[in-house]
PDB file of N, CA and C in Angstrom:
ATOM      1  N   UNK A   1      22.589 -14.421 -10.716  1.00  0.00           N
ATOM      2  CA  UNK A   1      22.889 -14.034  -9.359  1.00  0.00           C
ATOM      3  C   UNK A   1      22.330 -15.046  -8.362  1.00  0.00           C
ATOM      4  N   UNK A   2      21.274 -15.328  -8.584  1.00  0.00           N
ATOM      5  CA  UNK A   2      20.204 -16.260  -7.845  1.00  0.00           C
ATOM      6  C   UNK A   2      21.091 -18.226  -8.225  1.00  0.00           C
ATOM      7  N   UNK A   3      22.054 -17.855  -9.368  1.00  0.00           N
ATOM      8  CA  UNK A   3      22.386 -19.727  -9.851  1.00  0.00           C
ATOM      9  C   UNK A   3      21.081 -20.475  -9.275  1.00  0.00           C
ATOM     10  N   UNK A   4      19.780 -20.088 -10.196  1.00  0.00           N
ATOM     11  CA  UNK A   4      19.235 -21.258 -10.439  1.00  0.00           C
ATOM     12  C   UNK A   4      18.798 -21.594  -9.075  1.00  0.00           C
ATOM     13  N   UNK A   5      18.766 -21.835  -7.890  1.00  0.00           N
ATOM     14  CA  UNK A   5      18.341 -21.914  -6.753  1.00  0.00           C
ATOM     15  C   UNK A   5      16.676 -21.630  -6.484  1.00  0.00           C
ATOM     16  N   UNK A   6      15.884 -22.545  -6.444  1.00  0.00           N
ATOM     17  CA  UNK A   6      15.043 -22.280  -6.573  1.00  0.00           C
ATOM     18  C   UNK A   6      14.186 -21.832  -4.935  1.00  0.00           C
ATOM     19  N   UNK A   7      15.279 -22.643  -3.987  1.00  0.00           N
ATOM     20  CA  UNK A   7      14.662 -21.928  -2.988  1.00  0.00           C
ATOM     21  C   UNK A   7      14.736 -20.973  -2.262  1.00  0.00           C
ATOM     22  N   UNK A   8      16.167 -20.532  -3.300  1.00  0.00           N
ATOM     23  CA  UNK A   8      16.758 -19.001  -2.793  1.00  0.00           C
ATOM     24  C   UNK A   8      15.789 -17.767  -3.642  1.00  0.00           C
ATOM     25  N   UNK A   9      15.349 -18.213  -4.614  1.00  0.00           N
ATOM     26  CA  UNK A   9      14.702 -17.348  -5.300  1.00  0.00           C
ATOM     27  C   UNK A   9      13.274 -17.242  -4.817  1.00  0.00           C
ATOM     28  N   UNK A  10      12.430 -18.221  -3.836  1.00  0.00           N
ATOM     29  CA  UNK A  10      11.654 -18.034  -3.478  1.00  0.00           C
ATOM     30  C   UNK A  10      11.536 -17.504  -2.140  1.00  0.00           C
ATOM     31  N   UNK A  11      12.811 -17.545  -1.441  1.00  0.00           N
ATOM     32  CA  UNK A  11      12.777 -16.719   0.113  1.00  0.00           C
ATOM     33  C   UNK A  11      13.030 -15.136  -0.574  1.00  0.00           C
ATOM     34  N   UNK A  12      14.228 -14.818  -2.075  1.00  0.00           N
ATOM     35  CA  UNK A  12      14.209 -13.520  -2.202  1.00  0.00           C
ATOM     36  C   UNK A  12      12.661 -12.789  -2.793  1.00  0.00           C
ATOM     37  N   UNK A  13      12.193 -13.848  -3.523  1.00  0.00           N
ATOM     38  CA  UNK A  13      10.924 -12.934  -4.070  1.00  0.00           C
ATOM     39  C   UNK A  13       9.676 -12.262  -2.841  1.00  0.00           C
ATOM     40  N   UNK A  14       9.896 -13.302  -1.900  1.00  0.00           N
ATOM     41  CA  UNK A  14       8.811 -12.849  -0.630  1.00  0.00           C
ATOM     42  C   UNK A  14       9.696 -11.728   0.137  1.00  0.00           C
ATOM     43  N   UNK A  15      10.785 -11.796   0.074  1.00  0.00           N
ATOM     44  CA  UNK A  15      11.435 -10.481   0.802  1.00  0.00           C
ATOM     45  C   UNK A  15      11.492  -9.405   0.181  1.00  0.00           C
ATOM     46  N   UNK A  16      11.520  -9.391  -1.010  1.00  0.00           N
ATOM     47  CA  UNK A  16      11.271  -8.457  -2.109  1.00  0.00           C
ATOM     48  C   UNK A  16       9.726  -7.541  -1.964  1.00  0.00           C
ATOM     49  N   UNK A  17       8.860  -8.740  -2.228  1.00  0.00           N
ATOM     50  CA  UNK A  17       7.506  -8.139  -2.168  1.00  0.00           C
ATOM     51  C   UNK A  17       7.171  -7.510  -1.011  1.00  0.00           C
ATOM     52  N   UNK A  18       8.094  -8.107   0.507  1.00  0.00           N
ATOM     53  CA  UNK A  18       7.480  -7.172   1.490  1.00  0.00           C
ATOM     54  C   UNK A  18       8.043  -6.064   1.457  1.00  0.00           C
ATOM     55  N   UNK A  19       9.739  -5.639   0.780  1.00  0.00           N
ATOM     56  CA  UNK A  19       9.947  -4.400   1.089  1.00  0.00           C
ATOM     57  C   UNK A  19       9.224  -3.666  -0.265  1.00  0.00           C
ATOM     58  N   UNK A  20       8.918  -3.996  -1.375  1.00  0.00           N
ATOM     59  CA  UNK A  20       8.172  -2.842  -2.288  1.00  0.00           C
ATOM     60  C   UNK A  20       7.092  -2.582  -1.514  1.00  0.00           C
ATOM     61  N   UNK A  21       6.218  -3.623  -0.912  1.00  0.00           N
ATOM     62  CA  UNK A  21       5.095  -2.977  -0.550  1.00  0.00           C
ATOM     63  C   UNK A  21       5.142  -1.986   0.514  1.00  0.00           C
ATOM     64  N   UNK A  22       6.136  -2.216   1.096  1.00  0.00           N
ATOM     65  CA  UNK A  22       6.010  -0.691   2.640  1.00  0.00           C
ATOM     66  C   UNK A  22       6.473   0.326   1.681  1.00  0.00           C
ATOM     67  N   UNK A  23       7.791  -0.024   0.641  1.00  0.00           N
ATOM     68  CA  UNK A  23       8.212   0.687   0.335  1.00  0.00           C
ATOM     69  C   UNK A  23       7.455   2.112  -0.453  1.00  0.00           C
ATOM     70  N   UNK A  24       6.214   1.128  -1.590  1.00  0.00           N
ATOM     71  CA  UNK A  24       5.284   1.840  -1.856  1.00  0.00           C
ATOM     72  C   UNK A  24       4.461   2.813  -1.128  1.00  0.00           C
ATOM     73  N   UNK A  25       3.932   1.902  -0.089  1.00  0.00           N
ATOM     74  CA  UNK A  25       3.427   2.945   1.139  1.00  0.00           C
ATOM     75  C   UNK A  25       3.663   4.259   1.770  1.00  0.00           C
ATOM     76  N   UNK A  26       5.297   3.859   2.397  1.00  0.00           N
ATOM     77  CA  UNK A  26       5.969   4.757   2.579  1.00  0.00           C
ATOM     78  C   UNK A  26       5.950   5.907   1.814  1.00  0.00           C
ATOM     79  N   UNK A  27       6.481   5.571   0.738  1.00  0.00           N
ATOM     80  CA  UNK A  27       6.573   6.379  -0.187  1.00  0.00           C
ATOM     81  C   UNK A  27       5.526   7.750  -0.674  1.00  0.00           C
ATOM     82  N   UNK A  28       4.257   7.017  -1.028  1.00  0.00           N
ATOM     83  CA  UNK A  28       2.971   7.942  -1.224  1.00  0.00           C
ATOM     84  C   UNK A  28       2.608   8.672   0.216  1.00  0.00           C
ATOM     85  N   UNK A  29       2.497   8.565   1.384  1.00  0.00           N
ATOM     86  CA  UNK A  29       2.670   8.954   2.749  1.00  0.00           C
ATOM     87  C   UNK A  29       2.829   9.675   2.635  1.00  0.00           C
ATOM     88  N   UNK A  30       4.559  10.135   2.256  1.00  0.00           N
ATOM     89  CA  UNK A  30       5.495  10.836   2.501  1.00  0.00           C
ATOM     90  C   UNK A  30       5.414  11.560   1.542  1.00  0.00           C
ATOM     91  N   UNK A  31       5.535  11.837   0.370  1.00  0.00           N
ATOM     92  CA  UNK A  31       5.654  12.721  -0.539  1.00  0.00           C
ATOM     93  C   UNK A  31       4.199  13.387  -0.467  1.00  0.00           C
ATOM     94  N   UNK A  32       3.447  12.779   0.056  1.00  0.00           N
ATOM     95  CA  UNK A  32       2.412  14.022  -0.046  1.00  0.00           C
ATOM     96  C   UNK A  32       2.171  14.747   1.041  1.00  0.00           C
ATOM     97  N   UNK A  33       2.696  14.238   2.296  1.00  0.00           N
ATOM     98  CA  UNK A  33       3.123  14.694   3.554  1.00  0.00           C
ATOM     99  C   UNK A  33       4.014  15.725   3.590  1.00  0.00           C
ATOM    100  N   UNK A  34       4.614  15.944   2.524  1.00  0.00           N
ATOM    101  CA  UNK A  34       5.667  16.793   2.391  1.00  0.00           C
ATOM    102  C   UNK A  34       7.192  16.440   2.945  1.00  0.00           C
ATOM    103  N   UNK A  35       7.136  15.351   3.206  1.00  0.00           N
ATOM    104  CA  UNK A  35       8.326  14.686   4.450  1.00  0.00           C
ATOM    105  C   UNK A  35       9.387  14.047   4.007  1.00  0.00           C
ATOM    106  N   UNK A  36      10.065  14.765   3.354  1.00  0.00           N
ATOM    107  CA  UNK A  36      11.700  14.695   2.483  1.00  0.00           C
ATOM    108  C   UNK A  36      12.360  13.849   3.406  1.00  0.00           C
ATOM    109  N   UNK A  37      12.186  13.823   4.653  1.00  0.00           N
ATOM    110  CA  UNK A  37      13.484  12.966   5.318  1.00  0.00           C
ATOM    111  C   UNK A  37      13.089  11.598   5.869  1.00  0.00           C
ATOM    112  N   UNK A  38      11.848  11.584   5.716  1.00  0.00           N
ATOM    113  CA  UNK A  38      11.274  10.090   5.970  1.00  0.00           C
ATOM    114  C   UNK A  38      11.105   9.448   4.236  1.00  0.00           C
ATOM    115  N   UNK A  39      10.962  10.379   3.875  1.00  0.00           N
ATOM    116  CA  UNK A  39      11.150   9.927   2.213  1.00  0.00           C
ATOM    117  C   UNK A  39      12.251   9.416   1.486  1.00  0.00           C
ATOM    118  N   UNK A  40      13.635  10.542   2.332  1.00  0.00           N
ATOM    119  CA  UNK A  40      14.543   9.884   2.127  1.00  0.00           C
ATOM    120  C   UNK A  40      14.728   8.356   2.700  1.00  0.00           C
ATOM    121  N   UNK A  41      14.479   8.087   3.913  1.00  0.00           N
ATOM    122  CA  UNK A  41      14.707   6.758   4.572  1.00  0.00           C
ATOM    123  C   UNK A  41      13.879   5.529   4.148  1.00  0.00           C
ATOM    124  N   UNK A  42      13.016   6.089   3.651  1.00  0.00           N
ATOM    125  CA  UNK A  42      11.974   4.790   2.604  1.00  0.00           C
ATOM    126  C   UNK A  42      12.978   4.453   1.006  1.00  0.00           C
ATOM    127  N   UNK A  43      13.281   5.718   0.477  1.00  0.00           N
ATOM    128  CA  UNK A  43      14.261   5.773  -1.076  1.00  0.00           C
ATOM    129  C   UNK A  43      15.560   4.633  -0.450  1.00  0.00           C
ATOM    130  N   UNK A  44      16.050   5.416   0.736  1.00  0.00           N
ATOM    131  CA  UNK A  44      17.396   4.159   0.615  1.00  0.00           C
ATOM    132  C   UNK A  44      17.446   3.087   1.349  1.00  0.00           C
ATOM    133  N   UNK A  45      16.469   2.442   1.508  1.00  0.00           N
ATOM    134  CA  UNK A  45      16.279   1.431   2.123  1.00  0.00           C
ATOM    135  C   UNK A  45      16.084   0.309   0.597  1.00  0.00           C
ATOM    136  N   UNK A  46      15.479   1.022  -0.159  1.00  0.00           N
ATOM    137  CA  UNK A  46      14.383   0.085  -1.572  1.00  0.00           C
ATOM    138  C   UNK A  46      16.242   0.606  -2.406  1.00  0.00           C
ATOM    139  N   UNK A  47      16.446   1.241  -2.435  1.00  0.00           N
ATOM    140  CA  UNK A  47      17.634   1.624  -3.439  1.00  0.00           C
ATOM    141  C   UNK A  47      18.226   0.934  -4.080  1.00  0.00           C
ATOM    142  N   UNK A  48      19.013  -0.153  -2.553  1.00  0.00           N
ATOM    143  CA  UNK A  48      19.782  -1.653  -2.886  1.00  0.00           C
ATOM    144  C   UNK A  48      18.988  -2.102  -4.330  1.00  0.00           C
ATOM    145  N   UNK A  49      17.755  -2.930  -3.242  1.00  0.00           N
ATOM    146  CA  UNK A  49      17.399  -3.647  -3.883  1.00  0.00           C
ATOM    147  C   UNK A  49      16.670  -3.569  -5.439  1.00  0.00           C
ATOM    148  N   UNK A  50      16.399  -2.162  -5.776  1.00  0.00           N
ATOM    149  CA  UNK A  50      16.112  -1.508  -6.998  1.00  0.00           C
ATOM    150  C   UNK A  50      17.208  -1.588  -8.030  1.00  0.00           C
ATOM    151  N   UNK A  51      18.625  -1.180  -7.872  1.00  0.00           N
ATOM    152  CA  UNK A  51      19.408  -1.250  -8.817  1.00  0.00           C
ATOM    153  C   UNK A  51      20.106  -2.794  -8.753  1.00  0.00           C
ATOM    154  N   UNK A  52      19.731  -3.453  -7.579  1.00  0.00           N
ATOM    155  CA  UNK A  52      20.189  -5.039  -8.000  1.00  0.00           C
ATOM    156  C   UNK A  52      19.204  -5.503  -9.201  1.00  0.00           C
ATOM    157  N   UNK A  53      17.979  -5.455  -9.089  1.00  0.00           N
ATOM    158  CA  UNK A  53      16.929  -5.786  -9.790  1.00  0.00           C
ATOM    159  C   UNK A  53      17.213  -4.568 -11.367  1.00  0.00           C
ATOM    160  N   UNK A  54      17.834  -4.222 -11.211  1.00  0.00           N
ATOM    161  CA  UNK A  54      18.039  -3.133 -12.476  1.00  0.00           C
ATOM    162  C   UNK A  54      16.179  -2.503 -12.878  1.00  0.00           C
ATOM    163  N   UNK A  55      15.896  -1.934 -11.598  1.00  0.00           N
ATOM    164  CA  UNK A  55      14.765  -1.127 -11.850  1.00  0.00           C
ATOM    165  C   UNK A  55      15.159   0.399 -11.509  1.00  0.00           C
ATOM    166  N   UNK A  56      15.437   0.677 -13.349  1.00  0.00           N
ATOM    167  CA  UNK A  56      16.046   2.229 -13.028  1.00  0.00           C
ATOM    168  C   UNK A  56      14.578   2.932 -13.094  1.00  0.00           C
ATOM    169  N   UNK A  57      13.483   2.741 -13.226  1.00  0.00           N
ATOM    170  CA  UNK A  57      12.107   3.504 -12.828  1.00  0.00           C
ATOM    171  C   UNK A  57      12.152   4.140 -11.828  1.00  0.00           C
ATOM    172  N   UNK A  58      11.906   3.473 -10.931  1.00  0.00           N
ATOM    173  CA  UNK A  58      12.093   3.175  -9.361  1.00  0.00           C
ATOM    174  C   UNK A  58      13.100   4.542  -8.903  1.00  0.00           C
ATOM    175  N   UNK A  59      14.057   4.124  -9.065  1.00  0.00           N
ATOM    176  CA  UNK A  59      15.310   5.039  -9.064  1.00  0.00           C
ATOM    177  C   UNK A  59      14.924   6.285  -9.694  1.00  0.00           C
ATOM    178  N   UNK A  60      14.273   6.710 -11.029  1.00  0.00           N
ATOM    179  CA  UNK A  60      14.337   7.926 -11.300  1.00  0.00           C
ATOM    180  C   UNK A  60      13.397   8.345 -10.976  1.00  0.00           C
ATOM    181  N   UNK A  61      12.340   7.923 -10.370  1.00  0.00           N
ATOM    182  CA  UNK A  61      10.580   8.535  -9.603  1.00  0.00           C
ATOM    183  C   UNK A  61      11.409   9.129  -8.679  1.00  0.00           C
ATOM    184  N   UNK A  62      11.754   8.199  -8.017  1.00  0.00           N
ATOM    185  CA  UNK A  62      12.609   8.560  -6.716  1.00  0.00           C
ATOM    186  C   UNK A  62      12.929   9.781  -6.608  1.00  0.00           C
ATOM    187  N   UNK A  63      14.081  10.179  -7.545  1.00  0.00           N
ATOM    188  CA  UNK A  63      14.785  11.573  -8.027  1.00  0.00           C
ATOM    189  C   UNK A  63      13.944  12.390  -8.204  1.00  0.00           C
ATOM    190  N   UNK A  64      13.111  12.279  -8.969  1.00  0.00           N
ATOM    191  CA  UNK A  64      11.939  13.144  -9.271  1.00  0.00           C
ATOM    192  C   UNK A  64      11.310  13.246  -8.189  1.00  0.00           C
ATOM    193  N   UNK A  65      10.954  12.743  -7.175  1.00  0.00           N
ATOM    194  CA  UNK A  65      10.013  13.177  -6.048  1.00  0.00           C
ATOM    195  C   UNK A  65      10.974  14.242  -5.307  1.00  0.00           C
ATOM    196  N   UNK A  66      12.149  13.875  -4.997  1.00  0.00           N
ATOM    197  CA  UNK A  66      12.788  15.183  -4.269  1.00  0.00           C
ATOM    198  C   UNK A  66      13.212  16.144  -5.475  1.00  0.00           C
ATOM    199  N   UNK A  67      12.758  16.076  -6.326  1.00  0.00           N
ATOM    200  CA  UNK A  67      12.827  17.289  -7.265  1.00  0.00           C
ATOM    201  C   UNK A  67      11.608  18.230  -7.050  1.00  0.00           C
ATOM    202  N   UNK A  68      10.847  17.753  -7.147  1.00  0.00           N
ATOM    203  CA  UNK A  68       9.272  17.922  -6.864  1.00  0.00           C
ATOM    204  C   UNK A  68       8.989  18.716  -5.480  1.00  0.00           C
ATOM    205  N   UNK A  69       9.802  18.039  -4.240  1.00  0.00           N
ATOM    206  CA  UNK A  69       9.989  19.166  -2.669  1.00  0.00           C
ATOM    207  C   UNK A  69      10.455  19.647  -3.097  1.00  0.00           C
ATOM    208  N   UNK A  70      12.329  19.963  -3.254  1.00  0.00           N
ATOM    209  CA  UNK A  70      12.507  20.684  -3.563  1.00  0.00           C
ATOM    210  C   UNK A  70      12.669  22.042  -4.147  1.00  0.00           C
ATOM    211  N   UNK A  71      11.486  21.760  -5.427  1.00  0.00           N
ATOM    212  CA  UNK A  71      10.650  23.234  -5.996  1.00  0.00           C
ATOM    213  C   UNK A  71       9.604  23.512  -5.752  1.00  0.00           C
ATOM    214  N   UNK A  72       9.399  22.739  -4.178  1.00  0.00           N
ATOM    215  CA  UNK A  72       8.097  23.152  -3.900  1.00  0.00           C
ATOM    216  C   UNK A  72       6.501  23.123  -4.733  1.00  0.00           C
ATOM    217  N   UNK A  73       6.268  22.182  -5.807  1.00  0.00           N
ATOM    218  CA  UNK A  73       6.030  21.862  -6.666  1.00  0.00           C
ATOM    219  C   UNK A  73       3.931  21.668  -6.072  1.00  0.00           C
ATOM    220  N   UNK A  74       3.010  22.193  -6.365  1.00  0.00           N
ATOM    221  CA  UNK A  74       2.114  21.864  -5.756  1.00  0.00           C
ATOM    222  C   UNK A  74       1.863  20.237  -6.071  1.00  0.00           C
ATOM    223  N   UNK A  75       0.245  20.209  -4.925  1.00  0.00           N
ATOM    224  CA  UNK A  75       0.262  18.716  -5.088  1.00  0.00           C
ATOM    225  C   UNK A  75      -0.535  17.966  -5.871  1.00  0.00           C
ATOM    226  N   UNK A  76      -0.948  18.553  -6.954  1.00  0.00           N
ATOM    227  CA  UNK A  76      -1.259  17.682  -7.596  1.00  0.00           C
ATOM    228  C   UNK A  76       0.234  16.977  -8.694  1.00  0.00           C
ATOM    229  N   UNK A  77       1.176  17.560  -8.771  1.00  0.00           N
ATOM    230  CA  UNK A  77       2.363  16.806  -9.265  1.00  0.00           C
ATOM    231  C   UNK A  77       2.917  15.912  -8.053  1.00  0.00           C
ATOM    232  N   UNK A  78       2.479  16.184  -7.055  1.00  0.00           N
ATOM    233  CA  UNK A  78       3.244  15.247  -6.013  1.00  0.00           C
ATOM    234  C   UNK A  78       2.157  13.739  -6.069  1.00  0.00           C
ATOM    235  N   UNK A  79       0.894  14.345  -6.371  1.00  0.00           N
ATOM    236  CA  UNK A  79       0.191  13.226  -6.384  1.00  0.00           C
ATOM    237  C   UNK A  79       0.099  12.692  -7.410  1.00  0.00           C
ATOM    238  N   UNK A  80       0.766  12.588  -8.754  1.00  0.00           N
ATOM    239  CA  UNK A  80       1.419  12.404 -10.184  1.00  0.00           C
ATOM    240  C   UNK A  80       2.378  11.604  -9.562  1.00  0.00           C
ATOM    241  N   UNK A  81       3.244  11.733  -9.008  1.00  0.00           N
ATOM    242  CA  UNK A  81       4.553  11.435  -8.699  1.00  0.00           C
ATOM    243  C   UNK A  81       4.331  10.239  -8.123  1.00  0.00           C
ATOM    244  N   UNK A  82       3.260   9.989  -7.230  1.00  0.00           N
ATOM    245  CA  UNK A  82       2.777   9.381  -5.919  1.00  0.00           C
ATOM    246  C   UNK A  82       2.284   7.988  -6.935  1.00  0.00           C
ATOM    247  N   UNK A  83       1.662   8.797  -7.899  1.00  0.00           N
ATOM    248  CA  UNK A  83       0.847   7.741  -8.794  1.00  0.00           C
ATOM    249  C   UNK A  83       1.575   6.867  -9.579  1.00  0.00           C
ATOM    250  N   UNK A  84       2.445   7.495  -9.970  1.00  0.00           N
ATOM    251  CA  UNK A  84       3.164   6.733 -10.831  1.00  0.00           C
ATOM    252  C   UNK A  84       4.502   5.481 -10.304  1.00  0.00           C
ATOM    253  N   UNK A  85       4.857   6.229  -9.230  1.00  0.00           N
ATOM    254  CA  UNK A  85       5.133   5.606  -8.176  1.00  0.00           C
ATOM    255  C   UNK A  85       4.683   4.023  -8.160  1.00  0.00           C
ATOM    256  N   UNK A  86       3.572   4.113  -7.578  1.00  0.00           N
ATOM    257  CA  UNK A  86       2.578   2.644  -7.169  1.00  0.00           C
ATOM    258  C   UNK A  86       2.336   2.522  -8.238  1.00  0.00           C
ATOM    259  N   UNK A  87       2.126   2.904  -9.682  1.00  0.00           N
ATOM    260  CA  UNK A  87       1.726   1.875 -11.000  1.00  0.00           C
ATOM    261  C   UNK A  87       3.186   1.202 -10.874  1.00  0.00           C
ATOM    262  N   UNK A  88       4.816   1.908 -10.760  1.00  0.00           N
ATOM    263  CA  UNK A  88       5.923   0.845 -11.004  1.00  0.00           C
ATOM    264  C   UNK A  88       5.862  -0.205  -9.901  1.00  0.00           C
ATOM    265  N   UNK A  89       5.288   0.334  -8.730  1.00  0.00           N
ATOM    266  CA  UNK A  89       5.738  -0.882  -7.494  1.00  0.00           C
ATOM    267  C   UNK A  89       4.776  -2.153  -7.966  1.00  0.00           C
ATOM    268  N   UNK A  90       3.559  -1.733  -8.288  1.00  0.00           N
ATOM    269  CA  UNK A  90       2.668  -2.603  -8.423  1.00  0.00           C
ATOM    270  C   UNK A  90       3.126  -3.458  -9.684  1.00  0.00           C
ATOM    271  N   UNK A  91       3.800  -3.063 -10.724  1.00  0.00           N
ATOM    272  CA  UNK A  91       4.326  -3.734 -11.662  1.00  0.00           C
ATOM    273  C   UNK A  91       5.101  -4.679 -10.998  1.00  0.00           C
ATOM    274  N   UNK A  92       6.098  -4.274 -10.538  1.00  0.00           N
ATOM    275  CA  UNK A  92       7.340  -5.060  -9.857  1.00  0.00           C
ATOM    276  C   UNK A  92       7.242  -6.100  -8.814  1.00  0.00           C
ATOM    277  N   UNK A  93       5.685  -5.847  -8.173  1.00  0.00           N
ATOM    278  CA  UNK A  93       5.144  -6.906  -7.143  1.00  0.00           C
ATOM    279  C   UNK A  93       4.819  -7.689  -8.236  1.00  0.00           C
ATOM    280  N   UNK A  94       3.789  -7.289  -9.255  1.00  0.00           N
ATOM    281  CA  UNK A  94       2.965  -8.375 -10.521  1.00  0.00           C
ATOM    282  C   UNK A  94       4.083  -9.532 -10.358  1.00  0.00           C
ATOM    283  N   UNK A  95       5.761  -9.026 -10.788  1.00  0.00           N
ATOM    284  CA  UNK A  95       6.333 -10.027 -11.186  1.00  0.00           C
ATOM    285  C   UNK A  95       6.980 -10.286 -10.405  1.00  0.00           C
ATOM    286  N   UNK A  96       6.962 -10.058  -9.049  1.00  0.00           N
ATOM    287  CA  UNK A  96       7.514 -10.778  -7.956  1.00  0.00           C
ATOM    288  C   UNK A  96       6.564 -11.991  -7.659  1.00  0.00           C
ATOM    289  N   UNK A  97       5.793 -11.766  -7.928  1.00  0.00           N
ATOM    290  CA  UNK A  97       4.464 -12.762  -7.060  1.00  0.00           C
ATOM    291  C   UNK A  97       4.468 -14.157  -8.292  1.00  0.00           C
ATOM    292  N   UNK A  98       4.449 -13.485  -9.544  1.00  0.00           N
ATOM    293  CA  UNK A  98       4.672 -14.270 -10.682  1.00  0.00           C
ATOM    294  C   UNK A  98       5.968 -15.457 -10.343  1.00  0.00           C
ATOM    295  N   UNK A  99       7.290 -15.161 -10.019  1.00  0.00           N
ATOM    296  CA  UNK A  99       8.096 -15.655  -9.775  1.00  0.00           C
ATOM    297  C   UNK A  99       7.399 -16.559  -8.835  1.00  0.00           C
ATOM    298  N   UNK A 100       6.988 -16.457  -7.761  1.00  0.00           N
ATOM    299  CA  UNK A 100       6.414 -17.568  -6.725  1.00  0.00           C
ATOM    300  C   UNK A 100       5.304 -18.740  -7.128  1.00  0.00           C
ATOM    301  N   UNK A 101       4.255 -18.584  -8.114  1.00  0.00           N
ATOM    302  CA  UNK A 101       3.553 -19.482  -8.787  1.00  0.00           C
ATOM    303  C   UNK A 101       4.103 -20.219  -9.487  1.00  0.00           C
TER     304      UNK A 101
END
């Protein structure tokens, strides 16, 4: 997708890393905030760029967190959710940042 471009791959990896990282943010905020609709607007913002990157993790936490409001689920599963969350983002930064060295 990138053809080898090395300086396209280094403007996408820094644009990458800044949206996981709000995205992460956002994310834990919100789900423990209880705040489905700012949650939603953090999920489809990262969405794109999650299934370009074929990070179906990402995508199914996702699902699972509005599964989780949805049943009203107490919070220590939201803070499960939250957690596991930031172990994938933090993975996905590891090898964003990797790409840039």
């Amino acid at each position: 997708m990138l053809y080898g471009d090395e300086e396209y791959i280094h403007e996408f990896a820094e644009a990458a890393i800044v949206s996981f990282t709000e995205f992460k943010e956002n994310f834990v905020t919100f789900l423990k905030q209880r705040d489905e609709v700012n949650l939603r607007k953090a999920g489809h913002k990262i969405k794109p760029v999650a299934q370009m990157l074929g990070i179906q993790s990402i995508l199914d936490e996702y699902e699972t967190s509005k599964e989780l409001l949805w049943s009203n689920k107490d919070d220590a599963e939201l803070k499960n959710s939250a957690k596991r969350m930031s172990e994938i983002c933090d993975q996905v930064l590891g090898e964003l940042k990797d790409l840039l060295s």
